[in-house]
C-alpha atoms as a PDB file:
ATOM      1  CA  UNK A   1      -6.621  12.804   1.502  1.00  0.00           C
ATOM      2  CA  UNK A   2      -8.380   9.756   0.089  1.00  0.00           C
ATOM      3  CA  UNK A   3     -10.078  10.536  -3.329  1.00  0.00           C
ATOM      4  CA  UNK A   4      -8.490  13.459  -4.551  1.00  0.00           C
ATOM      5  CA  UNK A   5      -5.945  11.304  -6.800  1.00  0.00           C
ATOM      6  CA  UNK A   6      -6.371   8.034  -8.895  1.00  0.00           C
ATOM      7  CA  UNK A   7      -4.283   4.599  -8.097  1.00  0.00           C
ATOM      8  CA  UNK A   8      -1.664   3.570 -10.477  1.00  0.00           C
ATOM      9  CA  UNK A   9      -3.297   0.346 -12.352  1.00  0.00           C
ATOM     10  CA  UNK A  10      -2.140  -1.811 -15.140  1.00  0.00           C
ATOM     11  CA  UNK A  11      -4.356  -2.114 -17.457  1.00  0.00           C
ATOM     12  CA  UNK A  12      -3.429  -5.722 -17.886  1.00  0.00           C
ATOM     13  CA  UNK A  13      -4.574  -6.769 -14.419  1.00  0.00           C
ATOM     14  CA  UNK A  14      -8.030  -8.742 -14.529  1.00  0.00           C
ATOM     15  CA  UNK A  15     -10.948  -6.955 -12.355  1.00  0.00           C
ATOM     16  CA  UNK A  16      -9.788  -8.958  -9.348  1.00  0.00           C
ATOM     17  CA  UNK A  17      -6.266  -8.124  -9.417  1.00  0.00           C
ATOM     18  CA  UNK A  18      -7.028  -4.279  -9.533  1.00  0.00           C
ATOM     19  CA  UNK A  19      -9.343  -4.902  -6.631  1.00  0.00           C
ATOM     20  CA  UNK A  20      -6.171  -6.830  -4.487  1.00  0.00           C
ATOM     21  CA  UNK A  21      -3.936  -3.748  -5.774  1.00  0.00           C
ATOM     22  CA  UNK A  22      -6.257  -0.937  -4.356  1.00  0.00           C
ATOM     23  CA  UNK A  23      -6.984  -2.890  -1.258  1.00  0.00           C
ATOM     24  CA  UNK A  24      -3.594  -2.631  -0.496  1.00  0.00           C
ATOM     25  CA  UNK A  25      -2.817   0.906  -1.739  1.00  0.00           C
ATOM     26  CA  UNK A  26      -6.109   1.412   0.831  1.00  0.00           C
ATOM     27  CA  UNK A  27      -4.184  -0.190   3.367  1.00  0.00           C
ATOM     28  CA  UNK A  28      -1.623   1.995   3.283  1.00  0.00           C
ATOM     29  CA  UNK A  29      -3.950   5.306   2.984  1.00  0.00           C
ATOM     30  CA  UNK A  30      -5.378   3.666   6.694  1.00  0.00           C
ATOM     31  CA  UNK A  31      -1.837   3.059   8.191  1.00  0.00           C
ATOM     32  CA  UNK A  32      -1.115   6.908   8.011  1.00  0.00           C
ATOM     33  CA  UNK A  33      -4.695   8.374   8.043  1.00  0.00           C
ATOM     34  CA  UNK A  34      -6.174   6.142  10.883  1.00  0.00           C
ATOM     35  CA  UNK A  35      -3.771   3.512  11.866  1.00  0.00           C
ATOM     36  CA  UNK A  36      -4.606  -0.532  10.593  1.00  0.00           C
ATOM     37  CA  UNK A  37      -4.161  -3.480  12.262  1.00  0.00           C
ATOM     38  CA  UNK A  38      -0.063  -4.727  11.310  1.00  0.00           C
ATOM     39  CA  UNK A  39      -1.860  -8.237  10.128  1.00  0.00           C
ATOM     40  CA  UNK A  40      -4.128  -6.665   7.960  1.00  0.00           C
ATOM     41  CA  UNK A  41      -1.405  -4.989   6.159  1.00  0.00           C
ATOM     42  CA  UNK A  42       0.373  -8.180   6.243  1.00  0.00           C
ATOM     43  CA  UNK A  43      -2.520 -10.031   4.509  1.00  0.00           C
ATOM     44  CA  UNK A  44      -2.999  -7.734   1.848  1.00  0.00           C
ATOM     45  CA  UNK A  45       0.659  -7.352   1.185  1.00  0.00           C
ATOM     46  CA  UNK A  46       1.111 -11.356   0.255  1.00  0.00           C
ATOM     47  CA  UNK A  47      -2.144 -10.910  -2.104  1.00  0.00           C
ATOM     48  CA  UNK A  48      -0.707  -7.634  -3.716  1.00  0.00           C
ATOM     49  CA  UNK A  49       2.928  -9.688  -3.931  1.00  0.00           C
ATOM     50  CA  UNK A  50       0.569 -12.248  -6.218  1.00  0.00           C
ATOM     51  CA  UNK A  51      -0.214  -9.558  -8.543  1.00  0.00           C
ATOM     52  CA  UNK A  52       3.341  -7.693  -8.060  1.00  0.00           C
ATOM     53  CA  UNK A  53       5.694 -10.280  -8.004  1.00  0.00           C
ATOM     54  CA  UNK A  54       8.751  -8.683  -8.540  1.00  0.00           C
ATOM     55  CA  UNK A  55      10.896  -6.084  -6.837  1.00  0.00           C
ATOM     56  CA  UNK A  56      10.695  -3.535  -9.883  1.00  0.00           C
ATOM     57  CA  UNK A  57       6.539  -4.129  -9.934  1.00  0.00           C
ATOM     58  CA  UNK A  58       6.213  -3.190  -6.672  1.00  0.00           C
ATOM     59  CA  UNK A  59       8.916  -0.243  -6.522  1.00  0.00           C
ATOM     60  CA  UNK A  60       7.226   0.965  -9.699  1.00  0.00           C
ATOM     61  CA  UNK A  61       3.194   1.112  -8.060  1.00  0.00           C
ATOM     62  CA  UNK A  62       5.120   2.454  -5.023  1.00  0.00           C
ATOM     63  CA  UNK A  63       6.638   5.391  -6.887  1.00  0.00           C
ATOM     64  CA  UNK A  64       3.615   5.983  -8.504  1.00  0.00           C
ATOM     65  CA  UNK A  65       1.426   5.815  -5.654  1.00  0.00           C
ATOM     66  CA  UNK A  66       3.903   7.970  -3.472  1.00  0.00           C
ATOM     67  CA  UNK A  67       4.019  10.526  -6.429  1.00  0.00           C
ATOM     68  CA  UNK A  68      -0.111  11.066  -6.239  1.00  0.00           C
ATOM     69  CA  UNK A  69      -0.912  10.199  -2.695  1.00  0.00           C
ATOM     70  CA  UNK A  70       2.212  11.304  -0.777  1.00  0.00           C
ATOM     71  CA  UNK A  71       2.383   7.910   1.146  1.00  0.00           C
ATOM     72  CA  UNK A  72       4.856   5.490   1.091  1.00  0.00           C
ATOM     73  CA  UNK A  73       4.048   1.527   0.220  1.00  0.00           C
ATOM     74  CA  UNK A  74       7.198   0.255   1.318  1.00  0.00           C
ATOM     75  CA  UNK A  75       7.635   2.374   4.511  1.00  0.00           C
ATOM     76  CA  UNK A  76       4.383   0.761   5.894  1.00  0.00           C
ATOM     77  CA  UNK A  77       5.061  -2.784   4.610  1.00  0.00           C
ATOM     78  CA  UNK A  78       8.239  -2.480   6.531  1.00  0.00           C
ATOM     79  CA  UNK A  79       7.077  -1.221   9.854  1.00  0.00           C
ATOM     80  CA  UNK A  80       4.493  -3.831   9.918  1.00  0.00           C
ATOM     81  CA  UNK A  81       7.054  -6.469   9.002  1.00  0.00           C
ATOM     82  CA  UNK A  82       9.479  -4.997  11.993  1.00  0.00           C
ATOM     83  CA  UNK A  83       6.825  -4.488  14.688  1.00  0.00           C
ATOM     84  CA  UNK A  84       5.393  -6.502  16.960  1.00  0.00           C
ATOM     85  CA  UNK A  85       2.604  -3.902  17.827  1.00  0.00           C
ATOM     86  CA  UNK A  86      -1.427  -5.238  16.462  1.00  0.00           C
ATOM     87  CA  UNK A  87      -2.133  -1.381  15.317  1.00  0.00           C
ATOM     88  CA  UNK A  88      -0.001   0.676  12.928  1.00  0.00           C
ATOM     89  CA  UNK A  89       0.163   4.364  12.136  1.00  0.00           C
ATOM     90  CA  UNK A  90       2.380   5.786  10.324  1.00  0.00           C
ATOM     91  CA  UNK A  91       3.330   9.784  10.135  1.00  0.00           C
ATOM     92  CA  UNK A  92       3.308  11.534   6.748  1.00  0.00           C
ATOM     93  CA  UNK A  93       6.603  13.194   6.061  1.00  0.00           C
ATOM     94  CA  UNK A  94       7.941  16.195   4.063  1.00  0.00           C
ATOM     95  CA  UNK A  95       4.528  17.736   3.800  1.00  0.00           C
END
């Protein structure tokens, strides 16, 4: 799936803060494509939440992403903040 869509970016976000946002949005394109380790995603979550820092931000790049990727942001933020596993992998659902 990766590559056939573009990421939802502010254009207000310095060079480095687009990099943190896609490194997460590539996060979540692993947990369902290939599985990533649950710290990983935890890592890159508290750098996007730097960028993102509020609820609306993040629901917002979440929609968007969901909309042109078909996978969820806060579905794998969740399961890694629920599990105890190392390795996550999420299933893709509705397609």
């Amino acid at each position: 799936m990766k590559g056939n869509y573009s990421y939802p970016l502010d254009p207000s976000w310095t060079t480095d803060e687009i990099v943190t946002v896609v490194t997460m949005l590539r996060t979540v394109e692993d947990a369902y494509e290939t599985g990533v380790a649950r710290q990983q995603v935890l890592d890159n979550y508290r750098k996007f939440k730097e960028v993102v820092p509020t609820k609306a931000g993040e629901k917002r790049v979440g929609r968007q992403f969901a909309k042109l990727s078909g996978y969820q942001l806060y579905d794998v933020v969740k399961t890694a903040k629920e599990s105890t596993a190392k390795k996550i992998k999420l299933e893709v659902s509705g397609r």
